[in-house]
N, C-alpha and C. Protein backbone atom coordinates (compact mmCIF):
# COMPACT_ATOMS: atom_id res chain seq x y z
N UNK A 1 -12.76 6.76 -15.21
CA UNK A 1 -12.70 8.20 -15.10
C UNK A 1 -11.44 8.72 -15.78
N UNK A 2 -10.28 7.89 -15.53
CA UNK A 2 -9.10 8.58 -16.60
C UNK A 2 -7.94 9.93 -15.35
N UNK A 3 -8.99 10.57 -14.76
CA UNK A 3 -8.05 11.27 -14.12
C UNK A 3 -8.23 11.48 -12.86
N UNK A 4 -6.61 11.93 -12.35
CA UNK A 4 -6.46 11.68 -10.70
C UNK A 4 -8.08 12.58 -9.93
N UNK A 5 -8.82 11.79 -9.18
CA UNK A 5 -9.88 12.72 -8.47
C UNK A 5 -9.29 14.00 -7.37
N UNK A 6 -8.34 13.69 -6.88
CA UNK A 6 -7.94 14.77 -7.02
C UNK A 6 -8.03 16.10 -7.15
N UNK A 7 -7.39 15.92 -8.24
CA UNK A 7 -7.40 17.17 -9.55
C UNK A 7 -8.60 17.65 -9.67
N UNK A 8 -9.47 16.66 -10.18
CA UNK A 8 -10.56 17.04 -10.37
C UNK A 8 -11.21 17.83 -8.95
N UNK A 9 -11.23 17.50 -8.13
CA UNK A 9 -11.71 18.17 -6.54
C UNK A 9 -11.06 19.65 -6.32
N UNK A 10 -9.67 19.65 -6.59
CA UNK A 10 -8.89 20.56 -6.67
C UNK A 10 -9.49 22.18 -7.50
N UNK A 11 -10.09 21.48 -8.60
CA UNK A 11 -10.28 22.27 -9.33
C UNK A 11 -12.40 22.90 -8.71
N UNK A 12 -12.49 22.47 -8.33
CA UNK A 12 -14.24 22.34 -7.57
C UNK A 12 -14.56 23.60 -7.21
N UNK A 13 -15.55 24.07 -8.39
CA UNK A 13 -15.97 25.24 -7.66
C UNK A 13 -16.70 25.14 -6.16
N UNK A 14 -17.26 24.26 -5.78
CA UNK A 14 -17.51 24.04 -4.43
C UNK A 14 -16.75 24.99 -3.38
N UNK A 15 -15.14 24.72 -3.43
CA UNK A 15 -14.04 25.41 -2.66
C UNK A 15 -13.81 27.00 -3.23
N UNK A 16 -14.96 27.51 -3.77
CA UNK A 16 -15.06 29.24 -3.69
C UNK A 16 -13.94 29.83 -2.87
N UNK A 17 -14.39 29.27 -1.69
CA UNK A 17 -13.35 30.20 -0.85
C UNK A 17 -12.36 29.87 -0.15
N UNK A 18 -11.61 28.88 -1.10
CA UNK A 18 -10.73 28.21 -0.20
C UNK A 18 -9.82 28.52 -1.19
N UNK A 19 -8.15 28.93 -1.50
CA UNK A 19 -7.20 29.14 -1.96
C UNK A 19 -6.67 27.25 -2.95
N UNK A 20 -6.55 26.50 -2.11
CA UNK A 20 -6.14 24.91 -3.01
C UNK A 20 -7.26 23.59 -1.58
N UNK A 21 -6.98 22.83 -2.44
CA UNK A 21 -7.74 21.73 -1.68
C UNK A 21 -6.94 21.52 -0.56
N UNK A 22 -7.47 21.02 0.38
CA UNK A 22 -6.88 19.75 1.42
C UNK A 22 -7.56 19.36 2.07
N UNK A 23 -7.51 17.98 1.40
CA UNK A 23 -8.04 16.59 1.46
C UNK A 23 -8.38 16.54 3.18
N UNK A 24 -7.39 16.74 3.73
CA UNK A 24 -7.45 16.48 5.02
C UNK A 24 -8.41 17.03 5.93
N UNK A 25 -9.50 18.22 5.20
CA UNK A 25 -9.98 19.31 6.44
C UNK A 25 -11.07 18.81 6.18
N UNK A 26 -12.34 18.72 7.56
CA UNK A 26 -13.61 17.99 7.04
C UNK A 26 -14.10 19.17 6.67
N UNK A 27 -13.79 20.57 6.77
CA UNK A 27 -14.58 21.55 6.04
C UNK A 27 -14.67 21.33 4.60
N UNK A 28 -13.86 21.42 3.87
CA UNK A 28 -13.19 21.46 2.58
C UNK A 28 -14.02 20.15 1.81
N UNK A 29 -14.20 18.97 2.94
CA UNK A 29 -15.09 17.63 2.25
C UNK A 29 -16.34 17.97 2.46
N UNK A 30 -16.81 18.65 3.79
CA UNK A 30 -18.40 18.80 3.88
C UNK A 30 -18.80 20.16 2.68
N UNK A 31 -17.75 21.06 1.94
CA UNK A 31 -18.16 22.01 0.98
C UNK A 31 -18.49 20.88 -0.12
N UNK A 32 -17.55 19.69 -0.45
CA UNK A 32 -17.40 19.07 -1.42
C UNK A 32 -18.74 18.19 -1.27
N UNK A 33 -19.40 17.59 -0.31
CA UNK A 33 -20.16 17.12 -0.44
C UNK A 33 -21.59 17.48 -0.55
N UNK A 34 -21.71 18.98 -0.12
CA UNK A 34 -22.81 19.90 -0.43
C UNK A 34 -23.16 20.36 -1.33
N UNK A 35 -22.07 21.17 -1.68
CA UNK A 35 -21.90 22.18 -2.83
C UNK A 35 -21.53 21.51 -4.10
N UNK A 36 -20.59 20.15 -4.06
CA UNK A 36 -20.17 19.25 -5.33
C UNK A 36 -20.69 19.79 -6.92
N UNK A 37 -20.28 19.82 -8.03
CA UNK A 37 -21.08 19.08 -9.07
C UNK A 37 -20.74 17.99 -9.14
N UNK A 38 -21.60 17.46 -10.50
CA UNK A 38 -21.73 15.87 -10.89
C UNK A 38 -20.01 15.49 -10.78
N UNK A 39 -18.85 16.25 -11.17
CA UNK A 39 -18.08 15.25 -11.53
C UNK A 39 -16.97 15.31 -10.53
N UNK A 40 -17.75 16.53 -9.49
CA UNK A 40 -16.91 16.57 -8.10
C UNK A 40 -17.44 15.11 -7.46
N UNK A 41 -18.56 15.11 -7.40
CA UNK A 41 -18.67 13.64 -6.48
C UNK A 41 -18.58 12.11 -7.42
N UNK A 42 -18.34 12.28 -8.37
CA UNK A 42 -17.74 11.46 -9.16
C UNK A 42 -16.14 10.91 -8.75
N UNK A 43 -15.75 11.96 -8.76
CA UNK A 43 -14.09 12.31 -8.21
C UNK A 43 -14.03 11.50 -6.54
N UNK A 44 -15.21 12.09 -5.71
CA UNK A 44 -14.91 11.63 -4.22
C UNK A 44 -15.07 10.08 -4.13
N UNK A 45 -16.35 10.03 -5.30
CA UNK A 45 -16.78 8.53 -4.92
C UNK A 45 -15.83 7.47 -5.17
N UNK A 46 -14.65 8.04 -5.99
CA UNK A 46 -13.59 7.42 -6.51
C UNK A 46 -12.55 6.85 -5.76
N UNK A 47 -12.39 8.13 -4.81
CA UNK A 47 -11.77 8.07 -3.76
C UNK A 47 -12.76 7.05 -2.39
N UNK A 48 -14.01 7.36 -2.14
CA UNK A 48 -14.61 6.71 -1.18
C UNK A 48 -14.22 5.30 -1.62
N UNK A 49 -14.11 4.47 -2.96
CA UNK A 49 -14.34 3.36 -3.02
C UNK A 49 -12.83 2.49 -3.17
N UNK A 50 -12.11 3.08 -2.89
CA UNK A 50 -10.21 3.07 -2.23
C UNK A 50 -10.28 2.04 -1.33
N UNK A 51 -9.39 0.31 -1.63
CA UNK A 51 -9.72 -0.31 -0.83
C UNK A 51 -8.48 -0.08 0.61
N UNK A 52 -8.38 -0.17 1.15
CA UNK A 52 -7.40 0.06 2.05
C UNK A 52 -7.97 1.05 3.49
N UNK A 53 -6.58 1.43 3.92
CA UNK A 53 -6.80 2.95 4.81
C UNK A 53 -7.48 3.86 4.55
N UNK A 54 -6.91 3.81 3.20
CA UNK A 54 -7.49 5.48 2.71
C UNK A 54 -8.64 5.95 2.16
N UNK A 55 -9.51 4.52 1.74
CA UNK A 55 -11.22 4.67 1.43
C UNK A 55 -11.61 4.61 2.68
N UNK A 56 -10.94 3.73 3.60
CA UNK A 56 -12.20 3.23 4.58
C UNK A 56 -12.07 4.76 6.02
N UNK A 57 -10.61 5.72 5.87
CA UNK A 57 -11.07 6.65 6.45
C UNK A 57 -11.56 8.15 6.09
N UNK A 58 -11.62 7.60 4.79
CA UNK A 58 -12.51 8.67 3.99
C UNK A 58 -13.81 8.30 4.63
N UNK A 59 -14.62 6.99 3.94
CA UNK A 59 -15.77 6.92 3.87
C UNK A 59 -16.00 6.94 5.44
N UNK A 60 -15.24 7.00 6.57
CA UNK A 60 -15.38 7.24 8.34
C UNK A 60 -15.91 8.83 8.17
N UNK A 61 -14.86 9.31 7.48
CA UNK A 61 -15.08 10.83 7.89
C UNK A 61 -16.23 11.50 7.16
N UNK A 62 -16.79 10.98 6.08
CA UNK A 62 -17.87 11.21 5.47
C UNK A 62 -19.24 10.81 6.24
N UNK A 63 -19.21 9.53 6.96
CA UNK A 63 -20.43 9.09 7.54
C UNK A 63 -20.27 10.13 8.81
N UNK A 64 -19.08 10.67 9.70
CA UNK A 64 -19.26 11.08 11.10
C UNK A 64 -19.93 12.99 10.28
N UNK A 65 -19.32 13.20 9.09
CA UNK A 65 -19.75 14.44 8.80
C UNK A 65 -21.46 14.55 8.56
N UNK A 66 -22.12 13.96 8.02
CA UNK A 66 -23.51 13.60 7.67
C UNK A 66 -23.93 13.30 8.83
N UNK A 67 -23.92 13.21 10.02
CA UNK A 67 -24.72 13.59 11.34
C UNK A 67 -23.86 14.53 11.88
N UNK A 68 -23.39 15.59 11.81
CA UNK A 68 -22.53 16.94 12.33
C UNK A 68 -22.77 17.89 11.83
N UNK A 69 -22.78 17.73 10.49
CA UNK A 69 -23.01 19.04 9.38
C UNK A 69 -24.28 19.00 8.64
N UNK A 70 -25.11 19.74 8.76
CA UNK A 70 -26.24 20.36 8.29
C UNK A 70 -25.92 20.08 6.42
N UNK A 71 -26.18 19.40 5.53
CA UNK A 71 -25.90 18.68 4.06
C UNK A 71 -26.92 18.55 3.14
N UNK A 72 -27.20 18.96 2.36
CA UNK A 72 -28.17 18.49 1.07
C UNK A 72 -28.68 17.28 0.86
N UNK A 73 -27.79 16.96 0.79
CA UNK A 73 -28.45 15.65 0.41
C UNK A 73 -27.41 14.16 1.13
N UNK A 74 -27.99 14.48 2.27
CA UNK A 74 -27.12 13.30 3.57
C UNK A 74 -27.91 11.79 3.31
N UNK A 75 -28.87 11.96 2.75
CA UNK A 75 -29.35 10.23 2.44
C UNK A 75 -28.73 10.02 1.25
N UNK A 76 -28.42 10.93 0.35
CA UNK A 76 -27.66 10.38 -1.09
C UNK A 76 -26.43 9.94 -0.02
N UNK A 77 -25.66 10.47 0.20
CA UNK A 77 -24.41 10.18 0.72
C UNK A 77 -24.21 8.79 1.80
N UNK A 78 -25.74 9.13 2.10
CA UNK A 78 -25.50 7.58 3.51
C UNK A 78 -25.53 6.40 2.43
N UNK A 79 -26.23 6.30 1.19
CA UNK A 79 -26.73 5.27 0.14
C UNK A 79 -25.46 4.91 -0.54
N UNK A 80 -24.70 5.86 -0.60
CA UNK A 80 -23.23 5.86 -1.29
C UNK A 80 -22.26 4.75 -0.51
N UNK A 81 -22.48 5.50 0.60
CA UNK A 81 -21.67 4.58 1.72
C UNK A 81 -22.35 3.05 2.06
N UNK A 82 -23.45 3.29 2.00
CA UNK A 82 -23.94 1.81 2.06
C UNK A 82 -23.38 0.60 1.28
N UNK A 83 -23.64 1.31 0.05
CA UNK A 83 -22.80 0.22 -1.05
C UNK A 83 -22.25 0.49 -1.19
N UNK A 84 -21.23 1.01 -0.54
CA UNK A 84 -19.47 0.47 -0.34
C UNK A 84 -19.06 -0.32 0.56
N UNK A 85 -19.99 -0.73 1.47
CA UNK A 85 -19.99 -1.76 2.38
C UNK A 85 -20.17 -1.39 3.78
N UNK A 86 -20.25 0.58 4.10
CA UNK A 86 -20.32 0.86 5.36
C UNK A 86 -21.66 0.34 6.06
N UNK A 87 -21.73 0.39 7.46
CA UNK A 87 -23.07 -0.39 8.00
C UNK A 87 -23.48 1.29 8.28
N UNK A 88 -24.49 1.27 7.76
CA UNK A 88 -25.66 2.35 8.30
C UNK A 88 -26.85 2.46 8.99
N UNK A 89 -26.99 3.18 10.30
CA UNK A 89 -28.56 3.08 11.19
C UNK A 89 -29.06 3.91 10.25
N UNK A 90 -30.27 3.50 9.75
CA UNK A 90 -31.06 4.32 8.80
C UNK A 90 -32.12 4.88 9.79
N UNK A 91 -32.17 4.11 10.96
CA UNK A 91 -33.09 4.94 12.07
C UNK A 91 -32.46 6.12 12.68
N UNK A 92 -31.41 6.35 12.78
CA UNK A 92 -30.51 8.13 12.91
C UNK A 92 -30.68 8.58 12.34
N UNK A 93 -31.53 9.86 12.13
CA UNK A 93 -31.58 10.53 11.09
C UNK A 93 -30.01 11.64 11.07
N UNK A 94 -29.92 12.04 9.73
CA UNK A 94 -28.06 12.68 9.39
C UNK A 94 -29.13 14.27 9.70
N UNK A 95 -27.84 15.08 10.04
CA UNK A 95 -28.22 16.47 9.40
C UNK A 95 -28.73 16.86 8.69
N UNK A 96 -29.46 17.54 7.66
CA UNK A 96 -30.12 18.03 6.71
C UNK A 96 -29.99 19.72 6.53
N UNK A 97 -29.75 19.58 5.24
CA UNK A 97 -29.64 21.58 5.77
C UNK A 97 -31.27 21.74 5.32
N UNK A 98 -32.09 22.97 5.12
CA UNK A 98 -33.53 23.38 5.10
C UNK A 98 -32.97 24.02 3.63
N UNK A 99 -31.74 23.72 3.26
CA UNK A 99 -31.93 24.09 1.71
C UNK A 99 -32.13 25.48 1.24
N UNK A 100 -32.27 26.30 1.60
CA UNK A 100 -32.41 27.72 1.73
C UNK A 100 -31.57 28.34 2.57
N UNK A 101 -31.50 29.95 2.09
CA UNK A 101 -30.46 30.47 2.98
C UNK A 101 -30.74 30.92 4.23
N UNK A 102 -30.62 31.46 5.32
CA UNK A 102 -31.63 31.78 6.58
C UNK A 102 -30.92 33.46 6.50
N UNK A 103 -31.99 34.15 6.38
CA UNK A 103 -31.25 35.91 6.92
C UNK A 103 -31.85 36.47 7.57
């Protein structure tokens, strides 16, 4: 990829309404993992696949968000995590949003 993911996240239209990133808020990751483009989750997966602390409590806070938060596409994300080595009940089904807006 060449550059810090990060940056690249930083820059994510995903975070519309957020002033700068931080990494730290699961809001800010569940926008990133909904709303993403291609090279936003390019960027995370970069980060998910971090061997240490810092992938393995990423990829924690990503699997506890995908049964909490209502997500697009929560089986792409459980598949992600799979092969990175997380163990997944594929019999839990994750959140799902209905993909549409509700008014």
């Amino acid at each position: 990829m060449g550059k810090n993911p990060l940056d690249i996240l930083g820059r994510s239209r995903a975070l519309w309404n957020r002033d700068r990133l931080d990494p730290e808020s699961d809001e800010t990751l569940a926008q990133i993992l909904d709303r993403g483009t291609l090279a936003d989750w390019q960027a995370l997966f970069a980060l998910l696949k971090r061997e240490g602390n810092d992938g393995k409590a990423l990829r924690e806070r990503v699997h506890r968000l995908l049964y909490k938060v209502p997500l697009a596409h929560p089986y792409f994300w459980l598949s992600v995590l799979a092969g990175l080595g997380r163990e997944v009940d594929w019999s839990s089904p994750p959140r799902e949003s209905s993909g549409g807006a509700e008014i």
